[in-house]
Protein backbone atom coordinates (compact mmCIF):
# COMPACT_ATOMS: atom_id res chain seq x y z
CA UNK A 1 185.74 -176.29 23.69
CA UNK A 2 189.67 -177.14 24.25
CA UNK A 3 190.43 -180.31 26.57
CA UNK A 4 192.51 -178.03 28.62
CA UNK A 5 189.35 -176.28 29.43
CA UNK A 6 187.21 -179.63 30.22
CA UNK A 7 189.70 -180.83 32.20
CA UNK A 8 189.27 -177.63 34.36
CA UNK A 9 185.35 -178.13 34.21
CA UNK A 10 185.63 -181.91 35.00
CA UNK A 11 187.88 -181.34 38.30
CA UNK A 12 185.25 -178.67 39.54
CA UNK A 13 182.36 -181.11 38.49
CA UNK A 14 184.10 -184.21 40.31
CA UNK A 15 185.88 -182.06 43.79
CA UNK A 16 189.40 -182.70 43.28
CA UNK A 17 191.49 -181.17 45.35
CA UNK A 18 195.01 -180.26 43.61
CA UNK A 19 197.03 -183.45 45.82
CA UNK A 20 194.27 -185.70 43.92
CA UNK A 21 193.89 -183.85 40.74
CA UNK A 22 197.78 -183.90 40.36
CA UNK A 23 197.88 -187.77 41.30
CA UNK A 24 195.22 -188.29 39.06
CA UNK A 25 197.13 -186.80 36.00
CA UNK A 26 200.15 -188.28 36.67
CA UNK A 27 199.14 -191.64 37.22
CA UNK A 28 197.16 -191.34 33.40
CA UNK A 29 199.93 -189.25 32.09
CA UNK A 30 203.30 -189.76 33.93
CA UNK A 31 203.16 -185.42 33.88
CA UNK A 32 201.62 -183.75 36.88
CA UNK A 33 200.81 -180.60 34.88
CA UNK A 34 198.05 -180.18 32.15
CA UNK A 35 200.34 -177.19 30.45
CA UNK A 36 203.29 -180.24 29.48
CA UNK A 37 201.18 -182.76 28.20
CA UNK A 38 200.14 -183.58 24.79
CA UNK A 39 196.82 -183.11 22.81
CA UNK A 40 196.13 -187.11 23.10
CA UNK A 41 197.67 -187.53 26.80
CA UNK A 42 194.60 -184.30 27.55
CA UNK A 43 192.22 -186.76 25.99
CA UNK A 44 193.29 -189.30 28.15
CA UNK A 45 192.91 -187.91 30.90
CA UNK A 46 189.22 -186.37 30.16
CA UNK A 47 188.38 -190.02 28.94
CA UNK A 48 189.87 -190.97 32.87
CA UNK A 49 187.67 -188.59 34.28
CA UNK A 50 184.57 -189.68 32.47
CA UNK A 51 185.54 -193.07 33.87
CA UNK A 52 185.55 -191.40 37.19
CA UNK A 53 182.12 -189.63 36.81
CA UNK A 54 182.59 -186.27 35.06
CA UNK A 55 179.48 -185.32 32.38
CA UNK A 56 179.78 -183.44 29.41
CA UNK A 57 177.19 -181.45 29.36
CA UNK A 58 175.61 -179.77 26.27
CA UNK A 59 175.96 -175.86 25.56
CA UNK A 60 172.40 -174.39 26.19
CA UNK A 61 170.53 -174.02 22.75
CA UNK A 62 171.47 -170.55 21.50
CA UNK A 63 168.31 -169.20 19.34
CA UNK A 64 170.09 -167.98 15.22
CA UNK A 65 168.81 -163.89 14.79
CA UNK A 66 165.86 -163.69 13.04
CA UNK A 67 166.28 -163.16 8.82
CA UNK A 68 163.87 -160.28 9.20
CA UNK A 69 165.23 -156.88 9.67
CA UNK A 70 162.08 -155.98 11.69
CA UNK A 71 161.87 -158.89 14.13
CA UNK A 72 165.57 -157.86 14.79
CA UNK A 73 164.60 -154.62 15.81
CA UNK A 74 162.30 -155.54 18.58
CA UNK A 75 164.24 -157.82 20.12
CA UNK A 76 166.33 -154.83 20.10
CA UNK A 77 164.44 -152.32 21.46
CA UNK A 78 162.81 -155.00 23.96
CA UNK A 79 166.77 -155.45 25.22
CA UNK A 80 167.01 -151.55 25.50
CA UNK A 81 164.62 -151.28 27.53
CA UNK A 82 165.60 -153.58 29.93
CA UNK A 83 168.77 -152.09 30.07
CA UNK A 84 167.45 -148.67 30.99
CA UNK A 85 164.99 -149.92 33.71
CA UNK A 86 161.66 -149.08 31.62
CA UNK A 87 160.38 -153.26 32.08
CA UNK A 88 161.97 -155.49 34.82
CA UNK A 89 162.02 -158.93 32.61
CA UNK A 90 163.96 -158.78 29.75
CA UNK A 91 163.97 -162.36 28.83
CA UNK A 92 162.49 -163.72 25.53
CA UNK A 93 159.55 -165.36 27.79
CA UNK A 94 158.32 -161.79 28.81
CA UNK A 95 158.95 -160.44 24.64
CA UNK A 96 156.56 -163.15 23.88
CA UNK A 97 153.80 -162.06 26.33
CA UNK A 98 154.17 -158.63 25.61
CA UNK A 99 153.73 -159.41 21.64
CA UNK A 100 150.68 -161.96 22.17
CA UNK A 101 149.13 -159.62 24.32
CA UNK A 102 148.61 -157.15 21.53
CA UNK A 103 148.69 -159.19 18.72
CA UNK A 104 147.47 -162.67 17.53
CA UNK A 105 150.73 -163.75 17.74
CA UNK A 106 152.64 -166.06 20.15
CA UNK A 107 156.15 -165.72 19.03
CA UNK A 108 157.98 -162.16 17.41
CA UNK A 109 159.96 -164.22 15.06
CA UNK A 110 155.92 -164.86 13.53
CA UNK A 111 154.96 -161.29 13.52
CA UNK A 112 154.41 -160.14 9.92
CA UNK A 113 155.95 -156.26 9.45
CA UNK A 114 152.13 -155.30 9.34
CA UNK A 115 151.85 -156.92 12.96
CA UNK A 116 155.67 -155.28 14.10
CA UNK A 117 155.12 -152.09 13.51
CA UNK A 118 152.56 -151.13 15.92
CA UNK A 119 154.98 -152.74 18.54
CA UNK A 120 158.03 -151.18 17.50
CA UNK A 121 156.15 -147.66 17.90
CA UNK A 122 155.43 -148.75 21.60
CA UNK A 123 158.37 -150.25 22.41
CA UNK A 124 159.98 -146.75 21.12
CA UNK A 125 157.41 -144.57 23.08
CA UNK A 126 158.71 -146.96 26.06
CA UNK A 127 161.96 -146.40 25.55
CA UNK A 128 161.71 -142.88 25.50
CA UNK A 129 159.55 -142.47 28.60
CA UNK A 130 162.32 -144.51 30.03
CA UNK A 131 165.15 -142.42 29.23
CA UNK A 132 163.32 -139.12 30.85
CA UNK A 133 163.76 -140.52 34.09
CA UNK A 134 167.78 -140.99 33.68
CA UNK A 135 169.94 -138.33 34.57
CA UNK A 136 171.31 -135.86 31.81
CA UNK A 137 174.67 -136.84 32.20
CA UNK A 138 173.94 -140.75 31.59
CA UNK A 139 171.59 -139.92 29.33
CA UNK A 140 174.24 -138.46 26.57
CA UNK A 141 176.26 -141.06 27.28
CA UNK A 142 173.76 -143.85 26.20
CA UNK A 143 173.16 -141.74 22.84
């Protein structure tokens, strides 16, 4: 992420208002605007903001696609039919139910293509049911 960007999150995190946030940068920097300073003056005054009690938090853990062409294709089809209404939960919590449930699985990324294929019929037959309860109009449009 830039500084100029974490110098944005850090005033939201600590409540600056601009008078303070404008102080603030150009008591560390002599420059009351973030746009005029320097990459190393930016650090400065992220490092004086950390000093002040900002926290750099860590991105959320974003899961790599799965290597298996399969797998790939139920998450997928699981995230199609979220989008057209056929199952309310769409997150990867309610994927994993749905393929223990019917399966000795816990986790899609496991399922063999033996084991995915059975699911990938349903989730199809799902998505289909799905799609004759949208209107014609939208339903070309999705195609």
């Amino acid at each position: 992420m830039n500084t100029k960007a974490i110098i944005n999150i850090a005033r939201q995190q600590l409540g600056l208002d601009d008078e303070d946030y404008r102080a603030m940068l150009v008591r560390v920097t002599g420059l009351a605007s973030v746009r005029e300073m320097t990459e190393p003056q930016r650090l400065a005054v992220v490092e004086e903001m950390k000093r002040l009690g900002f926290r750099v938090k860590s991105g959320g853990k974003r899961l790599s696609a799965s290597i298996k062409p399969y797998v790939r294709l139920v998450h997928a089809l699981w995230a199609s039919c979220h989008r057209k209404g056929v199952i309310a939960d769409g997150s990867r919590n309610a994927l994993r139910s749905f393929v223990s449930a019917r399966t000795t699985v816990s986790d899609p990324d496991f399922l063999t293509y033996e084991q995915a294929s059975p699911i990938i019929e349903t989730l199809k037959m799902m998505e289909r049911r799905g799609m004759e309860n949208v209107p014609e109009e939208r339903r070309n449009a999705e195609k």
